[in-house]
Protein backbone atom coordinates (compact mmCIF):
# COMPACT_ATOMS: atom_id res chain seq x y z
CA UNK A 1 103.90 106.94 107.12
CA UNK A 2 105.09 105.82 103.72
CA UNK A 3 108.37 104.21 102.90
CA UNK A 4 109.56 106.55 100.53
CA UNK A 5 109.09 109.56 102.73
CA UNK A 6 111.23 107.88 105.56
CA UNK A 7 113.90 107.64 102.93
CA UNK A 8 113.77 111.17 102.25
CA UNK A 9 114.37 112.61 105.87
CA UNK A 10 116.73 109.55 106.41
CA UNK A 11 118.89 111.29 103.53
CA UNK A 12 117.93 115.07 104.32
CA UNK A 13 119.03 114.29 108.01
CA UNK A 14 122.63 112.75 106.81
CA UNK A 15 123.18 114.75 104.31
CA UNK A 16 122.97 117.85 106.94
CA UNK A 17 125.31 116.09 109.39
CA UNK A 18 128.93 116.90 109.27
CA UNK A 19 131.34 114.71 108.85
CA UNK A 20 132.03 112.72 112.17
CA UNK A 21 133.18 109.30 113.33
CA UNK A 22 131.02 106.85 112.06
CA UNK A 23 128.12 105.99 114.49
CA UNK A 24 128.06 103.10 116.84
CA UNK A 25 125.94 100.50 117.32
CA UNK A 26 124.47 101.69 120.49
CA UNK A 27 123.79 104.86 119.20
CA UNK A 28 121.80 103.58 115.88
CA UNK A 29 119.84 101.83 118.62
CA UNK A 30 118.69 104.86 120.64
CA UNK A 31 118.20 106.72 117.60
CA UNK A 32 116.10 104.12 116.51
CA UNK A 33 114.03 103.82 119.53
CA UNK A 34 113.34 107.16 119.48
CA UNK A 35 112.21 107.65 115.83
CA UNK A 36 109.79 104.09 117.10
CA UNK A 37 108.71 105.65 119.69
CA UNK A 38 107.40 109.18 118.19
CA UNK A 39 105.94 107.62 115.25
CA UNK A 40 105.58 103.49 115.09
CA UNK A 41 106.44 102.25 111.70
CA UNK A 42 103.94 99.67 109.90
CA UNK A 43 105.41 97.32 107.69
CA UNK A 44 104.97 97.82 104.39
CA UNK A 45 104.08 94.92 101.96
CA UNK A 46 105.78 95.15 98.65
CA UNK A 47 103.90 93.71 95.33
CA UNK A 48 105.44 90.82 94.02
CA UNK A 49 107.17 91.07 90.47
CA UNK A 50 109.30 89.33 87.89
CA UNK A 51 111.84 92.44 88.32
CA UNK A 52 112.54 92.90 92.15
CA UNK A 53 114.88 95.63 91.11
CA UNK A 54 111.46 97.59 89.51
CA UNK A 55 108.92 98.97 91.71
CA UNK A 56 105.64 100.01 91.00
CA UNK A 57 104.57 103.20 92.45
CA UNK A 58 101.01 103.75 93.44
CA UNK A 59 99.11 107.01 91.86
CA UNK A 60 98.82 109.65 93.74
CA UNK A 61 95.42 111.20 94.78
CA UNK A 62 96.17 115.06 93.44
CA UNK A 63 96.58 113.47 90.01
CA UNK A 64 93.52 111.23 89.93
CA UNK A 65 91.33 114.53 90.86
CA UNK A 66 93.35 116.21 87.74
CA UNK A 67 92.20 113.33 85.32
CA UNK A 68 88.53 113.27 86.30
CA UNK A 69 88.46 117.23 86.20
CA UNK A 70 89.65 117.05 82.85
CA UNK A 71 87.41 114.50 81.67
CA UNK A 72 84.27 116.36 83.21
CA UNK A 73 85.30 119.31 81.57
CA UNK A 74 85.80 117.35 77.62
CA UNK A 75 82.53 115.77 77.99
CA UNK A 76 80.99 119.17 78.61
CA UNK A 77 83.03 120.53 76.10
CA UNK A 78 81.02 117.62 73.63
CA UNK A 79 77.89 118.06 74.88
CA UNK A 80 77.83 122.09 73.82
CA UNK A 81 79.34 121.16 70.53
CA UNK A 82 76.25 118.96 69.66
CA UNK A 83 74.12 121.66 70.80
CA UNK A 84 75.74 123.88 68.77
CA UNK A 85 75.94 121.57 65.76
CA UNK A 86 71.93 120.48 66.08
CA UNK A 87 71.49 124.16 66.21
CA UNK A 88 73.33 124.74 62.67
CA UNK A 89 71.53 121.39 61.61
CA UNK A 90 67.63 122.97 62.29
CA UNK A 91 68.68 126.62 61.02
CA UNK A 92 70.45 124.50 57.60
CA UNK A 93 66.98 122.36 57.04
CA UNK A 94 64.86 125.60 57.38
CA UNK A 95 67.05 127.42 54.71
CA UNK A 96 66.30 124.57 52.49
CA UNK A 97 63.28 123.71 53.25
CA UNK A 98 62.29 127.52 52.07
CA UNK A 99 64.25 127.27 49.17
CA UNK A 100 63.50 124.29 47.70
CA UNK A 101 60.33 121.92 49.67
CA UNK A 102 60.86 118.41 49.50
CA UNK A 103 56.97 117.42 49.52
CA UNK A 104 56.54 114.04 50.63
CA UNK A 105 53.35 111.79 48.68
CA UNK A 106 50.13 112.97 51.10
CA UNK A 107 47.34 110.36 51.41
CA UNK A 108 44.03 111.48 49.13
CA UNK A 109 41.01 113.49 50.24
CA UNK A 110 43.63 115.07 53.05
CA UNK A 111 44.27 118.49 52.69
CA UNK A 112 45.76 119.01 56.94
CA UNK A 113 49.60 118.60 56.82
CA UNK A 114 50.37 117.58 60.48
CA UNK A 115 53.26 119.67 61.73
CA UNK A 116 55.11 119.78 64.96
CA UNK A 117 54.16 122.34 67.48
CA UNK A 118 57.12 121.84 69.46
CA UNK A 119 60.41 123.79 67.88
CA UNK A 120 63.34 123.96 69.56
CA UNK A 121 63.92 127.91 67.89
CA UNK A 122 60.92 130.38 66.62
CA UNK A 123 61.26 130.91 63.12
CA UNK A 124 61.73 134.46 61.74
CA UNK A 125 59.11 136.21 60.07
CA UNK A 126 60.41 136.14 56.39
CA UNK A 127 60.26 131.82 57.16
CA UNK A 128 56.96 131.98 58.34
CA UNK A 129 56.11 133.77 55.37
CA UNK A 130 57.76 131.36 53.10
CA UNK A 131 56.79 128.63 54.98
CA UNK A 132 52.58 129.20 54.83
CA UNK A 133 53.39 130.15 50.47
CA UNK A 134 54.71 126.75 50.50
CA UNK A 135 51.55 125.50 52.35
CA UNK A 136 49.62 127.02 49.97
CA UNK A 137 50.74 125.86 47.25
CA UNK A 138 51.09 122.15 48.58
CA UNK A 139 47.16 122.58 49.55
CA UNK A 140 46.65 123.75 46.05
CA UNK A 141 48.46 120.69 44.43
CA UNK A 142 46.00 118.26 47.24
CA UNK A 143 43.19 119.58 45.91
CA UNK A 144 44.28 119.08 41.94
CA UNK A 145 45.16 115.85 42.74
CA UNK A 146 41.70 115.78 44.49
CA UNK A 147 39.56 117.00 41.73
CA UNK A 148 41.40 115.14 39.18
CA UNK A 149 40.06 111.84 40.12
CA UNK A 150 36.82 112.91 40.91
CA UNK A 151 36.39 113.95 37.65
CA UNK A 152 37.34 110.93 36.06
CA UNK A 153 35.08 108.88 38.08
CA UNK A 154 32.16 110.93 37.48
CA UNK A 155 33.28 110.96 33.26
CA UNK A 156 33.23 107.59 33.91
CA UNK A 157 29.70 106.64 35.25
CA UNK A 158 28.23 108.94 32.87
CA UNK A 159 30.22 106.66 30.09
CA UNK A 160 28.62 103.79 31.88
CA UNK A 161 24.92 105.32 32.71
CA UNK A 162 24.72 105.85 28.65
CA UNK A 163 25.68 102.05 27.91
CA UNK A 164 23.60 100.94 30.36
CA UNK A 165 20.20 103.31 29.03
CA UNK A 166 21.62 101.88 25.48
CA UNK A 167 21.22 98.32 26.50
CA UNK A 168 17.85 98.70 27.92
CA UNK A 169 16.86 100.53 24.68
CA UNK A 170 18.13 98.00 22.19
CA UNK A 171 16.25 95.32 24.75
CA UNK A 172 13.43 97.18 24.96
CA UNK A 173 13.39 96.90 21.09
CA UNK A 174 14.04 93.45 20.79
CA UNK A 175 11.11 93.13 22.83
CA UNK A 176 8.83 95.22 21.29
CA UNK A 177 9.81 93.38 17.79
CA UNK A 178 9.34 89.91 18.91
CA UNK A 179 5.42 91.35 20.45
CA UNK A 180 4.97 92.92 17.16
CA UNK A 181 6.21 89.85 15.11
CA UNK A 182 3.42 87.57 17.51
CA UNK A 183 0.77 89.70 16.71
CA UNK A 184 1.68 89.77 12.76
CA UNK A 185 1.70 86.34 13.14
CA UNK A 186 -1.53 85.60 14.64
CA UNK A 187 -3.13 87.83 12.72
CA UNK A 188 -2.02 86.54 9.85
CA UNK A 189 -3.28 82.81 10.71
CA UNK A 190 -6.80 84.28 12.11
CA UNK A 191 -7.38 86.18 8.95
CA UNK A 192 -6.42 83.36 7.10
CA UNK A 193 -8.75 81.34 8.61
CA UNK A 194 -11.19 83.78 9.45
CA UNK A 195 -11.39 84.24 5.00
CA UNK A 196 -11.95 80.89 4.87
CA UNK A 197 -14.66 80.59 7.11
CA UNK A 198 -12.78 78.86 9.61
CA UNK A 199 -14.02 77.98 13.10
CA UNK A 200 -11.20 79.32 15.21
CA UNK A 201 -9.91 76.53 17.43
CA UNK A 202 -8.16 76.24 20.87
CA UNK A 203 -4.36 74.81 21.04
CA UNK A 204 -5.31 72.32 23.79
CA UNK A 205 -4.45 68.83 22.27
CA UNK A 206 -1.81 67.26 19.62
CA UNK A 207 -4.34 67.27 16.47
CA UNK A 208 -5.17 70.85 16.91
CA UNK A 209 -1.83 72.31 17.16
CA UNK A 210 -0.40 69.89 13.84
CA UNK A 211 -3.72 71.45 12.51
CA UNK A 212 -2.44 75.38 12.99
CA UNK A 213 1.49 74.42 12.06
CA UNK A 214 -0.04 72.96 8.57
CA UNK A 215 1.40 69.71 9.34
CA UNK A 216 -2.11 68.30 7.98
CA UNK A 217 -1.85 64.34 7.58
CA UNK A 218 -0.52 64.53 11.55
CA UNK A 219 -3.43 65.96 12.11
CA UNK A 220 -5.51 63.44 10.38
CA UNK A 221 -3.67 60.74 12.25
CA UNK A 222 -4.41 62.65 15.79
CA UNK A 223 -8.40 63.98 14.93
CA UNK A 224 -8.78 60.23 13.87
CA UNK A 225 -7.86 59.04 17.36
CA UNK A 226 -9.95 61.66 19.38
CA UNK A 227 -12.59 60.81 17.62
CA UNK A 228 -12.52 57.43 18.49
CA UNK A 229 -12.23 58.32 22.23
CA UNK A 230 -14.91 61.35 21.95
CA UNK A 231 -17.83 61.36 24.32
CA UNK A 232 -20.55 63.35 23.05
CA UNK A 233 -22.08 64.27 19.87
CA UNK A 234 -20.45 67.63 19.66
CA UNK A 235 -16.77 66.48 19.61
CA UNK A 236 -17.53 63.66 17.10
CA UNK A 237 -18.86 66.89 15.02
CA UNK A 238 -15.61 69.07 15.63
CA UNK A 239 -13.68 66.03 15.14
CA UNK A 240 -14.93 65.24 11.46
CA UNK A 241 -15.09 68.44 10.78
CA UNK A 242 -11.58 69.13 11.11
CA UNK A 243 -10.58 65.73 9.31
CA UNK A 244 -12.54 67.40 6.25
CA UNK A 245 -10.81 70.42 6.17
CA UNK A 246 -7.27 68.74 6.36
CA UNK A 247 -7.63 66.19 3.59
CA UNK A 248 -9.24 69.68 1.57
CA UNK A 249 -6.21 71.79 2.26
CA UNK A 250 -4.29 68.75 1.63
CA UNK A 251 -6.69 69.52 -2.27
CA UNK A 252 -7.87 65.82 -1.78
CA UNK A 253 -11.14 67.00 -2.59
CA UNK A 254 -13.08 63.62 -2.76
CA UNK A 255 -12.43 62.91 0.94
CA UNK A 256 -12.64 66.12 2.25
CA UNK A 257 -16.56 66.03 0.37
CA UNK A 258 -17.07 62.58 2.08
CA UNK A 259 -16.48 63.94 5.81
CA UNK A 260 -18.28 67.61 5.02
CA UNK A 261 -21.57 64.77 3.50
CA UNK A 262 -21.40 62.88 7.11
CA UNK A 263 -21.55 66.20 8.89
CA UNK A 264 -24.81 67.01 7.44
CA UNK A 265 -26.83 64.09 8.04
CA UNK A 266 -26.56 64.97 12.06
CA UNK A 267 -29.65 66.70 13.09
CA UNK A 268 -27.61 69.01 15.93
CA UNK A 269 -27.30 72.42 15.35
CA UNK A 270 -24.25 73.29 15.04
CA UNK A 271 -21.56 75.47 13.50
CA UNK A 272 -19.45 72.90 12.56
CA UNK A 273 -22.62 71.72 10.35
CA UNK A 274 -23.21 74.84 8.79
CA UNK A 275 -19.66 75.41 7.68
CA UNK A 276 -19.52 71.75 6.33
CA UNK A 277 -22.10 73.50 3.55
CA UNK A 278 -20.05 76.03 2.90
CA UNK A 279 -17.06 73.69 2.13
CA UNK A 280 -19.46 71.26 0.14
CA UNK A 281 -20.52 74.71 -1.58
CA UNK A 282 -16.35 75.17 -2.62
CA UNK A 283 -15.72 72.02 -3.70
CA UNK A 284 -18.87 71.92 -5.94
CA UNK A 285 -17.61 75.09 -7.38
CA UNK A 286 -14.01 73.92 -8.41
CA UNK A 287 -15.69 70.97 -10.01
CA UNK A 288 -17.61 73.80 -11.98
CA UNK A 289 -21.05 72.24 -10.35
CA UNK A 290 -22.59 75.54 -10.14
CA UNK A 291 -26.09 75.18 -9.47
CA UNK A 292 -25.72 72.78 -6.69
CA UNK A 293 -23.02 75.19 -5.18
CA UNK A 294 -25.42 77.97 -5.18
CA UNK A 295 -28.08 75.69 -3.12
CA UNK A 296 -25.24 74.88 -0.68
CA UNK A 297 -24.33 77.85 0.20
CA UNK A 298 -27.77 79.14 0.52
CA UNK A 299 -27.98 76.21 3.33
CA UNK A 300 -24.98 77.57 4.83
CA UNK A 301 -26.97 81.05 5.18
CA UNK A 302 -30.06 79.99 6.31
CA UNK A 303 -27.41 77.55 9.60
CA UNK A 304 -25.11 80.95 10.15
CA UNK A 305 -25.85 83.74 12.31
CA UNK A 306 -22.46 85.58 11.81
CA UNK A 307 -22.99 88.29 9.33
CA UNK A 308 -20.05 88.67 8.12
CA UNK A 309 -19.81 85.34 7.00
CA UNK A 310 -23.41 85.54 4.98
CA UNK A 311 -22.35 88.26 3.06
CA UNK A 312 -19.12 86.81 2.24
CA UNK A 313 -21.30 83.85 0.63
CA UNK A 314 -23.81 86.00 -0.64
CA UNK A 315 -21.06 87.42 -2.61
CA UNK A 316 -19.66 84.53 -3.92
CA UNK A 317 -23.20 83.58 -4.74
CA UNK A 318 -23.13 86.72 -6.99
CA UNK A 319 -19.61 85.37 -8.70
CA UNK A 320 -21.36 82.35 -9.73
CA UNK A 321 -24.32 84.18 -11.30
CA UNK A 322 -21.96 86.74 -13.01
CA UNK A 323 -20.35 83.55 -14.98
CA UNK A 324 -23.93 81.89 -15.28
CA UNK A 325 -25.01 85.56 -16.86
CA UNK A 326 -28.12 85.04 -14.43
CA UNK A 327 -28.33 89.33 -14.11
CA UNK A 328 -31.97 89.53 -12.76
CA UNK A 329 -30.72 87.56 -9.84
CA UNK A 330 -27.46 89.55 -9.54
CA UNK A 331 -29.52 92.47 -8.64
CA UNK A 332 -31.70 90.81 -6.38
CA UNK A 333 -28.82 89.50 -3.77
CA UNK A 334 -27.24 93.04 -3.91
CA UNK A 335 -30.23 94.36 -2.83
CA UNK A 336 -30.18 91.35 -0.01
CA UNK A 337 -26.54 92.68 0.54
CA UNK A 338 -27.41 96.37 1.59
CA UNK A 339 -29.97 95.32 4.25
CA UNK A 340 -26.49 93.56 5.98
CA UNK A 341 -24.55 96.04 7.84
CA UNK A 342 -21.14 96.83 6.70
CA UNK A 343 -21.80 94.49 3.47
CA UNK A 344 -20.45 97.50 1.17
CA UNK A 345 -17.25 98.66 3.13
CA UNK A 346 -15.24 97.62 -0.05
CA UNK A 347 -17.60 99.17 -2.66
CA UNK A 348 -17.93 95.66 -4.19
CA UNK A 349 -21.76 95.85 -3.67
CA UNK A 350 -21.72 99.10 -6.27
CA UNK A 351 -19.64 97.43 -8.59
CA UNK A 352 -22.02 94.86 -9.19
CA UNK A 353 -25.16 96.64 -9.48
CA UNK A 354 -23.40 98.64 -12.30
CA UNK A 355 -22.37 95.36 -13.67
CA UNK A 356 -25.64 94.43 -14.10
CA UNK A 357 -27.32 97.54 -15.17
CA UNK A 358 -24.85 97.46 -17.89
CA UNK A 359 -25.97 94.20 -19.20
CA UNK A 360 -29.61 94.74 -18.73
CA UNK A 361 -29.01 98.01 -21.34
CA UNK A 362 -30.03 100.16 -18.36
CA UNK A 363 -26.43 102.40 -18.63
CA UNK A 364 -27.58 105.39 -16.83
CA UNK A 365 -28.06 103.51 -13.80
CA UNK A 366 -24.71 101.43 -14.71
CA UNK A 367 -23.01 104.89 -15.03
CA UNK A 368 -24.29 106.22 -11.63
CA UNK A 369 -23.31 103.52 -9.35
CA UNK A 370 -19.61 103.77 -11.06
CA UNK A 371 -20.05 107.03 -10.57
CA UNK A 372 -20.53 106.57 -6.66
CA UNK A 373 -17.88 104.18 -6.43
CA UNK A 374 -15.04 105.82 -7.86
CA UNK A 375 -15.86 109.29 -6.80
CA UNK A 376 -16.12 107.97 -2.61
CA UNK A 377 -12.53 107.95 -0.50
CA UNK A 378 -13.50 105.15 1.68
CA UNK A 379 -13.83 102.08 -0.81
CA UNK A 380 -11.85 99.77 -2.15
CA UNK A 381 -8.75 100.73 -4.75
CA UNK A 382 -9.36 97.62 -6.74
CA UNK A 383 -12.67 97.87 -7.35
CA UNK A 384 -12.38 101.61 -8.17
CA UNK A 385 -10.20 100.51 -10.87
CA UNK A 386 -12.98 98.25 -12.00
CA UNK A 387 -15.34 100.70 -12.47
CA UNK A 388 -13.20 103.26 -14.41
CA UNK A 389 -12.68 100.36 -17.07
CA UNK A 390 -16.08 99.37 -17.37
CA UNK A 391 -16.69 103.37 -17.64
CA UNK A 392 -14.02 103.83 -20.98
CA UNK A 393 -15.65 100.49 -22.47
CA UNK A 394 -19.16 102.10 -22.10
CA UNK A 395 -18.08 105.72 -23.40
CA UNK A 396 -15.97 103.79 -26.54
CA UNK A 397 -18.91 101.53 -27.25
CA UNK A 398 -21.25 104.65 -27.31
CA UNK A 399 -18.93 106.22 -29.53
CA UNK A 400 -18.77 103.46 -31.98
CA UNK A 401 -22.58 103.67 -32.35
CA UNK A 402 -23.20 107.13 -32.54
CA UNK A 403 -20.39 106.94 -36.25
């Protein structure tokens, strides 16, 4: 039993007495006793305090159920706001979202737009509508983007493909140049030489390839020592014969006709012999020593099997005659010169015949082989003008004579 309520029947109980003679000691006692003895009365223990005249009263039970009923009912009172405000939140973002989409960057070459399959609400049927437009056109824009670069790229390699193709053209034509320019080239040096009645040689030591660059007194220098270190008869031959020919390109005549004269007292046969003739037979000709040209390159006809080099001195053979007036003879080697296949190719072998008809007074003959030279498609331009010259001298001169 509390203090406090011991207090209140103590002054309920007095208050309802009457007024009486004050009560005696013994009488407190029994009363006392009694009230001990019906209900025993536990000391109560009193908090210490600054104040003794304050004290604290402990809170009773009926209001501590009061305070946690209330607060049970404000946090459920929070709990269905927030429900109610997410609520508003969702419906809000779907209004907006329909009115105006916010379309966040997509990765490329992805045209699936994850979206949640869990919704707290179902949407209405006017925002699915909107909703699938908007997917629409946000695919639509994917594939755009999509497209865009892919056309670019493929602009692009075709940009590249025709540079590339370009390249290998303009290489392809550099290439085909430089094979054309080699073969000019060699040509060139192998008619050259081949006019000349040059053996062709093989680039396989120092003095033959100063030789074929023209770097002639080199060449001298590097025949000179091969010679010294040849082995056989042969390349002693080709050796001289090659220091001949560079000291006669070199127009040092006089040596050049001192190595062709050792060539021809070997008794080998050999080509490098028969052409020393032939360049005995040239210099004897620039040093107007006609006769003893002629017999040297007869030598050189009788020694060479190649025909195209016989008729090529048969012809110059004819030259010599032409200035020696010898016209009889003239007609005799052109008659030597048709038996040689592909001697006339350049109609030269017709020119001369009419050349010497002409002289000999036998004109209708001149006339006829003129006649077949200038009127044929296959010969020679230069020699066709020839003939049409000697043709208006022949018709003026038989005009003069017939006033």
């Amino acid at each position: 039993m509390y203090f406090d309520d011991f207090l209140e029947i103590q002054k309920n109980w007095i208050n309802n007495q009457p007024l009486v003679e004050p009560i005696k000691e013994d009488d407190f006692k029994n009363l006392k006793s009694s009230i001990s003895a019906e209900k025993p009365v536990q000391p109560v223990k009193f908090p210490q305090s600054k104040n003794q005249n304050k004290i604290e009263k402990p809170p009773k039970k009926e209001k501590k159920i009061e305070q946690n009923l209330n607060i049970d009912t404000i946090q459920s009172d929070d709990t269905a706001k927030k429900k109610e405000e997410n609520i508003i939140e969702q419906k809000s973002a779907v209004k907006i979202t329909s009115r105006a989409p916010v379309i966040p960057q997509p990765p490329r070459n992805k045209k699936n737009v994850i979206v949640d399959e869990k919704e707290e609400e179902p949407l209405t049927q006017n925002q699915d509508n909107e909703i699938s437009d908007i997917a629409k056109e946000f695919d639509d824009i994917l594939e755009d983007d999509a497209e865009q670069p892919a056309a670019e790229k493929i602009k692009l390699q075709k940009f590249t493909d025709k540079q590339e193709k370009k390249k290998i053209k303009y290489k392809l034509i550099a290439a085909f140049l430089v094979l054309i320019s080699g073969f000019v080239i060699f040509g060139y040096f192998t008619f050259y030489y081949s006019s000349k009645i040059k053996t062709p040689i093989s680039l396989t030591n120092k003095a033959e390839q100063f030789f074929n660059r023209q770097m002639y007194k080199e060449a001298i220098e590097e025949f000179a020592k091969n010679y010294e270190n040849s082995k056989t008869s042969e390349e002693k031959i080709k050796n001289i014969y090659f220091i001949g020919l560079s000291y006669y390109e070199l127009k040092d005549y006089l040596e050049a006709y001192k190595y062709f004269e050792q060539l021809t007292n070997y008794k080998e046969k050999s080509q490098y012999i028969a052409l020393a003739h032939y360049w005995k037979a040239e210099i004897l000709k620039e040093e107007n020593q006609y006769l003893q040209a002629i017999d040297e390159y007869k030598i050189s006809i009788d020694l060479i099997d190649d025909s195209s080099k016989k008729t090529e001195m048969y012809k110059k053979i004819i030259e010599i005659n032409i200035n020696l007036e010898k016209w009889d003879e003239i007609l005799n080697l052109c008659n030597r010169l048709l038996l040689i296949e592909n001697s006339n190719n350049d109609g030269s072998v017709y020119y001369y015949f009419g050349i010497a008809y002409k002289n000999t007074n036998k004109l209708n003959e001149a006339i006829r082989y003129f006649e077949l030279l200038i009127n044929s498609q296959k010969f020679d331009k230069n020699y066709k003008i020839l003939a049409e010259k000697e043709l208006r001298n022949m018709k003026r001169d038989t005009s003069e004579l017939m006033e």
